[in-house]
Protein backbone atom coordinates (compact mmCIF):
# COMPACT_ATOMS: atom_id res chain seq x y z
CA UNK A 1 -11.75 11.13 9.93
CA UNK A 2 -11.75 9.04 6.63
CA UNK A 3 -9.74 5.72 7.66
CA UNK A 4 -7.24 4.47 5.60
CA UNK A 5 -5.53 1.46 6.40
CA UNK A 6 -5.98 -0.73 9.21
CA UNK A 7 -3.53 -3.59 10.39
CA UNK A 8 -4.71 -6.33 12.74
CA UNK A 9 -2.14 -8.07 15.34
CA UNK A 10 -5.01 -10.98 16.28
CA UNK A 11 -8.16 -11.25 17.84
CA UNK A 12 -7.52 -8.23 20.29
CA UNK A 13 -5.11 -5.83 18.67
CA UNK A 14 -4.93 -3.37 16.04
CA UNK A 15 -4.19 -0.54 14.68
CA UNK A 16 -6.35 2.11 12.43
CA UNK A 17 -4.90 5.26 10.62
CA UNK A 18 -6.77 7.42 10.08
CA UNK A 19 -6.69 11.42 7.83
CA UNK A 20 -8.52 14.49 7.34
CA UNK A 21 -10.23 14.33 4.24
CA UNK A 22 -9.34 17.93 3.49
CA UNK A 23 -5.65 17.31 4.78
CA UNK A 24 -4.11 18.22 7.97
CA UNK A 25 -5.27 15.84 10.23
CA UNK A 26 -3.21 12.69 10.40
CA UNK A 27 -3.75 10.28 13.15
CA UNK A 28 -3.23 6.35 14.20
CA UNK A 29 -5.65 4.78 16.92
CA UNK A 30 -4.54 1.30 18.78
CA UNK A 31 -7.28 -1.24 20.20
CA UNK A 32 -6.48 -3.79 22.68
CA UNK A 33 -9.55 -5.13 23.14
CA UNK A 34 -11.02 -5.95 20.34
CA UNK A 35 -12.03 -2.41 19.23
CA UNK A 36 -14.81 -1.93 22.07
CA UNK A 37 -12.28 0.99 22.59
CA UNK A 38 -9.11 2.77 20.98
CA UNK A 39 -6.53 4.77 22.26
CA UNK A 40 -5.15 8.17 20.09
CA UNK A 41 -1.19 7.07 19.64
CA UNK A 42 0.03 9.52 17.40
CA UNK A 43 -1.88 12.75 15.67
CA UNK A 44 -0.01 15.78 13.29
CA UNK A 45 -2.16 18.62 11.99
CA UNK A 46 0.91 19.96 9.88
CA UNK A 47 -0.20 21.38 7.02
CA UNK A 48 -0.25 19.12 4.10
CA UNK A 49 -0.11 16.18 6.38
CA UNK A 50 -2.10 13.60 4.14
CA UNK A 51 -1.46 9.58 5.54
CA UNK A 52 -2.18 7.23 2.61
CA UNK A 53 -0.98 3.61 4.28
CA UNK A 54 0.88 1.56 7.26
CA UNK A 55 2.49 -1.42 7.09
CA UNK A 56 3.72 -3.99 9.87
CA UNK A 57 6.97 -6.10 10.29
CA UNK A 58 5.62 -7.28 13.12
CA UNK A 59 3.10 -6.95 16.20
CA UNK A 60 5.46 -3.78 17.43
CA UNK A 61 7.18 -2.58 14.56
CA UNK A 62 5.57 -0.21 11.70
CA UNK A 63 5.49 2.44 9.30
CA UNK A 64 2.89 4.80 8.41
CA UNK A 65 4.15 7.35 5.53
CA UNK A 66 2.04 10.53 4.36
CA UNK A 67 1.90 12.97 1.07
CA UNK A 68 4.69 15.08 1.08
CA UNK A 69 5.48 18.30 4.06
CA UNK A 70 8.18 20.32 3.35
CA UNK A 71 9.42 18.76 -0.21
CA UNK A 72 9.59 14.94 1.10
CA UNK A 73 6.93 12.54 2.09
CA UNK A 74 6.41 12.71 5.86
CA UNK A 75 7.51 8.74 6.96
CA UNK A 76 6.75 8.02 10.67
CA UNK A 77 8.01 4.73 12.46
CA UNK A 78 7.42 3.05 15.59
CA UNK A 79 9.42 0.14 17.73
CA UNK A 80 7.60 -0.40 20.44
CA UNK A 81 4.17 0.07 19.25
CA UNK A 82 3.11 2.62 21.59
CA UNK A 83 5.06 5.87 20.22
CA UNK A 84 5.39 7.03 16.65
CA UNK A 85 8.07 9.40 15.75
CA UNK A 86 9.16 10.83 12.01
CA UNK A 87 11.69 9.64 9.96
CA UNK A 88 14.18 12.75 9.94
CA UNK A 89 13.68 14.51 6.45
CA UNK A 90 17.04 14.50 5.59
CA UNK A 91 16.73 10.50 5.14
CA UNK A 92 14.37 10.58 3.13
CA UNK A 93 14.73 11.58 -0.74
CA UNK A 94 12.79 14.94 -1.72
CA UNK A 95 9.73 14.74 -3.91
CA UNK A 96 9.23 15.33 -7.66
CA UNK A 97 6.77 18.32 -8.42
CA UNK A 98 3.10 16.51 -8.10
CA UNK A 99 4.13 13.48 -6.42
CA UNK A 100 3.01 11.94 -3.67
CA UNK A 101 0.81 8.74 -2.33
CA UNK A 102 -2.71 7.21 -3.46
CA UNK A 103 -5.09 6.35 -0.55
CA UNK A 104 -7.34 4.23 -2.31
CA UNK A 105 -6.17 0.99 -0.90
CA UNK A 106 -3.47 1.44 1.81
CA UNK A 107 -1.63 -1.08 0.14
CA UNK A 108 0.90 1.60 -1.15
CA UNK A 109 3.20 0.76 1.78
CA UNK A 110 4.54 -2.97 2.02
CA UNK A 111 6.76 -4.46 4.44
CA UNK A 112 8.56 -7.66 4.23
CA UNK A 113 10.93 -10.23 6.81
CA UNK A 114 12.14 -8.29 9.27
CA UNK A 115 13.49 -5.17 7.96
CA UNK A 116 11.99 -4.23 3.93
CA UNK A 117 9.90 -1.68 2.99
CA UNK A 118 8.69 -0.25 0.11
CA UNK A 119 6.56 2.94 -0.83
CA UNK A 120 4.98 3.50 -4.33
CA UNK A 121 3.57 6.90 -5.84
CA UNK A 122 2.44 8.40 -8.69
CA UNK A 123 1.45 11.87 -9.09
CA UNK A 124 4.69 13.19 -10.12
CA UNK A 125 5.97 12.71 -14.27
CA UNK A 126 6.68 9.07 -13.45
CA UNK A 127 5.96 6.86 -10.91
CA UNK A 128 8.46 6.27 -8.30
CA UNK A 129 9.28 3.39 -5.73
CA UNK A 130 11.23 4.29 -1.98
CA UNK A 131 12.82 1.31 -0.36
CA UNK A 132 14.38 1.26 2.98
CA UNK A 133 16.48 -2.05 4.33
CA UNK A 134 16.50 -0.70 8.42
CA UNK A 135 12.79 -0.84 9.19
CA UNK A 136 12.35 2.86 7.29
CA UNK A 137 15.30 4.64 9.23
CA UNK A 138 16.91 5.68 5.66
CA UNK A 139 15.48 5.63 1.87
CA UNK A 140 16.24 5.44 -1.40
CA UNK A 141 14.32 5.72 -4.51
CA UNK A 142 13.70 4.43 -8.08
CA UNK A 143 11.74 5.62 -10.87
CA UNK A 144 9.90 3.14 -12.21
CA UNK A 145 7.82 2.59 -16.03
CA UNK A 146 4.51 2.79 -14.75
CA UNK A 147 3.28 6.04 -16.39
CA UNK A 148 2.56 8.88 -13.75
CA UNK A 149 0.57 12.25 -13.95
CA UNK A 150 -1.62 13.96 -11.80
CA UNK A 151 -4.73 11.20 -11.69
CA UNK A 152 -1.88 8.10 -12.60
CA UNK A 153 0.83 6.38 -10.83
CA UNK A 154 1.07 3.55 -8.09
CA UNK A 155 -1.84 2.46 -5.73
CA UNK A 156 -0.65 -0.38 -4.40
CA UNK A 157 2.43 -2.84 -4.20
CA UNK A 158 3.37 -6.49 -2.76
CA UNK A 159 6.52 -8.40 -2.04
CA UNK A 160 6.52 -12.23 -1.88
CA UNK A 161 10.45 -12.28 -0.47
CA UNK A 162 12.98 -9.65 0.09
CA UNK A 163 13.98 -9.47 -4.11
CA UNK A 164 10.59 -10.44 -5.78
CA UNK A 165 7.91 -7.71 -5.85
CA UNK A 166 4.99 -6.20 -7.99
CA UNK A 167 3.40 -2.75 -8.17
CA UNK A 168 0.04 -1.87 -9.47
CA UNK A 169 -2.01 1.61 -10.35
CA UNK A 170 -2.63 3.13 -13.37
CA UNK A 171 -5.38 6.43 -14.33
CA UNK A 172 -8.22 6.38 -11.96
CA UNK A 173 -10.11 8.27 -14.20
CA UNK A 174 -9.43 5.36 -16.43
CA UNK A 175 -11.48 2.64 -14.19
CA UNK A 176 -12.27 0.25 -17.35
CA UNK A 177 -10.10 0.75 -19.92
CA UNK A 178 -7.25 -1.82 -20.79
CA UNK A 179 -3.88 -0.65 -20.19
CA UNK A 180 -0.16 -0.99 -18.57
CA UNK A 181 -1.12 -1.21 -15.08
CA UNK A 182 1.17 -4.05 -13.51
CA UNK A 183 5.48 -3.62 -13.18
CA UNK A 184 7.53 -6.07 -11.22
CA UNK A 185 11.09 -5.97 -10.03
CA UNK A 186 13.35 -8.69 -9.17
CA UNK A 187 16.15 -6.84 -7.27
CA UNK A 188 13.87 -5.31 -4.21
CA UNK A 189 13.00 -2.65 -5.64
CA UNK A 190 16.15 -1.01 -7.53
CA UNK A 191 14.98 -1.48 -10.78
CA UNK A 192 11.85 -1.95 -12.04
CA UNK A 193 10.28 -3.74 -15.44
CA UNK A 194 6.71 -3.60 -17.04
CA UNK A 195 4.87 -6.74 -16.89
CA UNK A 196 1.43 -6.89 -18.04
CA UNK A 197 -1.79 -5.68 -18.16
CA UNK A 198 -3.88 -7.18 -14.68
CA UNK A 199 -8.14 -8.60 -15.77
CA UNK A 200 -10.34 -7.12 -15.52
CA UNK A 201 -8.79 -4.00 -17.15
CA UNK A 202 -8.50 -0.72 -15.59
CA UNK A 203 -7.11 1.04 -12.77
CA UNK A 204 -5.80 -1.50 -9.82
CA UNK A 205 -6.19 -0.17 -6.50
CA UNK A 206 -4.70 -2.90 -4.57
CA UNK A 207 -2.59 -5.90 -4.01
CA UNK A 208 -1.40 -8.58 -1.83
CA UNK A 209 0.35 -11.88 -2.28
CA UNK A 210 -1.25 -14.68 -0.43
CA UNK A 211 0.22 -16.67 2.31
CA UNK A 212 -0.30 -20.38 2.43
CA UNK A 213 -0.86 -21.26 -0.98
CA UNK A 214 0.61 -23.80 -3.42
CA UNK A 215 2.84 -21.71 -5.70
CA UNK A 216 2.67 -17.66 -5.17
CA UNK A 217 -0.46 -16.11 -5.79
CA UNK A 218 -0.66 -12.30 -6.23
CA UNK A 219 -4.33 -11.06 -6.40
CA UNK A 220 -5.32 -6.85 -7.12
CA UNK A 221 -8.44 -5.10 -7.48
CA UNK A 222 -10.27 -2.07 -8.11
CA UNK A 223 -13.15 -0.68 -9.29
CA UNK A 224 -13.35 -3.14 -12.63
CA UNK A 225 -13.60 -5.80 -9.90
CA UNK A 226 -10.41 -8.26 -9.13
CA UNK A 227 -8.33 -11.07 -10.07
CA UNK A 228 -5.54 -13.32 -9.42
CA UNK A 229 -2.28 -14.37 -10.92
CA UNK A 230 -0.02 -17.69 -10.39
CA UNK A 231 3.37 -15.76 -11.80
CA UNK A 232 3.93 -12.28 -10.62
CA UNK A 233 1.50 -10.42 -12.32
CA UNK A 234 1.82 -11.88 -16.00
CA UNK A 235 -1.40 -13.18 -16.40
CA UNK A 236 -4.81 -13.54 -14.85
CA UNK A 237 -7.90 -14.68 -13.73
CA UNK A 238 -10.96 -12.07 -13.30
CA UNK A 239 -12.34 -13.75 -9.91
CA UNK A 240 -15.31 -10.72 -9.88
CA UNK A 241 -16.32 -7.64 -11.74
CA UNK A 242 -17.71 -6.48 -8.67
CA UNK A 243 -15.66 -3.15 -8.10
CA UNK A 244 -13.50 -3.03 -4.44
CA UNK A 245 -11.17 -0.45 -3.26
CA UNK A 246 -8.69 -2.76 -0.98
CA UNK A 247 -7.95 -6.06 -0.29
CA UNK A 248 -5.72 -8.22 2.49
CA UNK A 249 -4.78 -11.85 2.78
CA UNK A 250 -4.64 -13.52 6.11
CA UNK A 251 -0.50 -14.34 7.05
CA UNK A 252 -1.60 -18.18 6.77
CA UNK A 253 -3.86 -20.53 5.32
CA UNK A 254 -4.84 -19.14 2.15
CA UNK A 255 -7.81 -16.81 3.35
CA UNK A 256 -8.49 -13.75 1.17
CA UNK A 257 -10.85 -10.43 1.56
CA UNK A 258 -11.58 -7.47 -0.75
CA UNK A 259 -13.69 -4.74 0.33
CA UNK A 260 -15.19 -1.34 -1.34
CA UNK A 261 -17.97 1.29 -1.67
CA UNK A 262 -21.48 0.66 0.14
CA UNK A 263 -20.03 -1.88 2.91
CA UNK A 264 -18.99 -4.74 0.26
CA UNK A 265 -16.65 -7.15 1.62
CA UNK A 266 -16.04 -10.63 -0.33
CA UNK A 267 -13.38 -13.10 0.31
CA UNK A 268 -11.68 -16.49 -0.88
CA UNK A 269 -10.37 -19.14 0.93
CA UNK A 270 -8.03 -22.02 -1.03
């Protein structure tokens, strides 16, 4: 299995999604005791089954969503965090011809408060954002001006409240080069606006706002290394030009991680 995303409750719990390189093989593992053992929850071998992130509302309460099976993205829930069940295709909007998710990071999923969540991809002609305001029962969609194409689109995306959000990605073939790579939207997601360029340039694998800390702070890597902005994405700071795939803040006090390729793992704390 190559493991995606993972999304720790506290000292005990958590839960790990995991995929089939090759496709085909979806599945999400749950650890109660501190991950000296894990329990299968919830496994599809559809074809084309592809999981690329998961996101939490709280310790119950999450989303998973894969590339797309039979013309949508494949969106599984759960409420009780024991059983996982798909979103019924009809709810969901179909895909554009290419499109689908980016597993670089699993930070193409976001959830916010008690209800938002948010889904970015690329793939497709343009780059595209789903939203859902009832925990992921129904969807919509928005195209967005991050450019798309088969290597381009969005790898990862962040809300700091239930209006204010910002989406990163860009070419992964282009890991250096300066470019558009940061949009933001202040309407939750219905509209979307280019921002900026993120430093260091390149393709930005993921992103997270950080809990705890005077002011918001949004901070996004990838393999140029990572950096962090005071005002949604509109400038920045290169922290590193270390290169790391994801990165996660801690829900309080300011404590930061990115981690990558070879077993790197770095963090901040404010």
């Amino acid at each position: 299995m190559f493991f995606i995303d993972v999304h720790a409750v506290d000292a005990s719990t958590a839960y790990l999604l995991g995929t089939d390189f090759e496709g085909a093989d979806g599945r999400i593992y749950k650890t109660t005791d501190g991950g000296s053992s894990w329990t299968l929850q919830y496994r599809d071998a559809t074809p084309g089954v592809f999981f690329d992130g998961m996101a939490f509302w709280d310790e119950r309460s999450g989303v998973a969503f894969s590339d797309p099976v039979d013309g949508g993205l494949l969106i599984i829930r759960t409420d009780d965090g024991e059983s996982w069940s798909r979103v019924p295709p009809e709810s969901v909007p179909p895909t554009t011809p290419g499109e689908a998710g980016f597993a670089a990071s699993g930070t193409a999923v976001a959830a916010y408060g008690s209800d938002r969540v948010w889904i970015g991809t690329g793939g497709g002609a343009v780059a595209r954002v789903y939203r859902s305001s009832d925990r992921g029962r129904t969807w919509q969609v928005a195209e967005t001006p991050l450019p798309g194409g088969p290597t381009a689109g969005i790898f990862g995306i962040a809300f700091r409240d239930s209006l204010t959000g910002v989406a990163v990605g860009g070419d992964y073939t282009q890991r250096t080069e300066p470019g558009a790579n940061v949009i933001r939207t202040a309407d939750g997601g219905l509209t979307w606006t280019s921002v900026a360029s993120s430093l260091p340039a390149g393709c930005r694998y993921g992103v997270t706002y950080v809990p705890g800390t005077r002011g918001p702070v949004l901070a996004a890597t990838g393999p140029s290394g990572w950096g962090l902005s005071r005002d949604d994405g509109a400038t920045w700071t290169v922290v590193d030009t270390v290169g790391y795939n994801t990165i996660a803040a801690a829900p309080s006090g300011g404590a930061l991680w990115v981690a990558g390729v070879e077993g790197r793992i770095a963090g901040l704390s404010k």
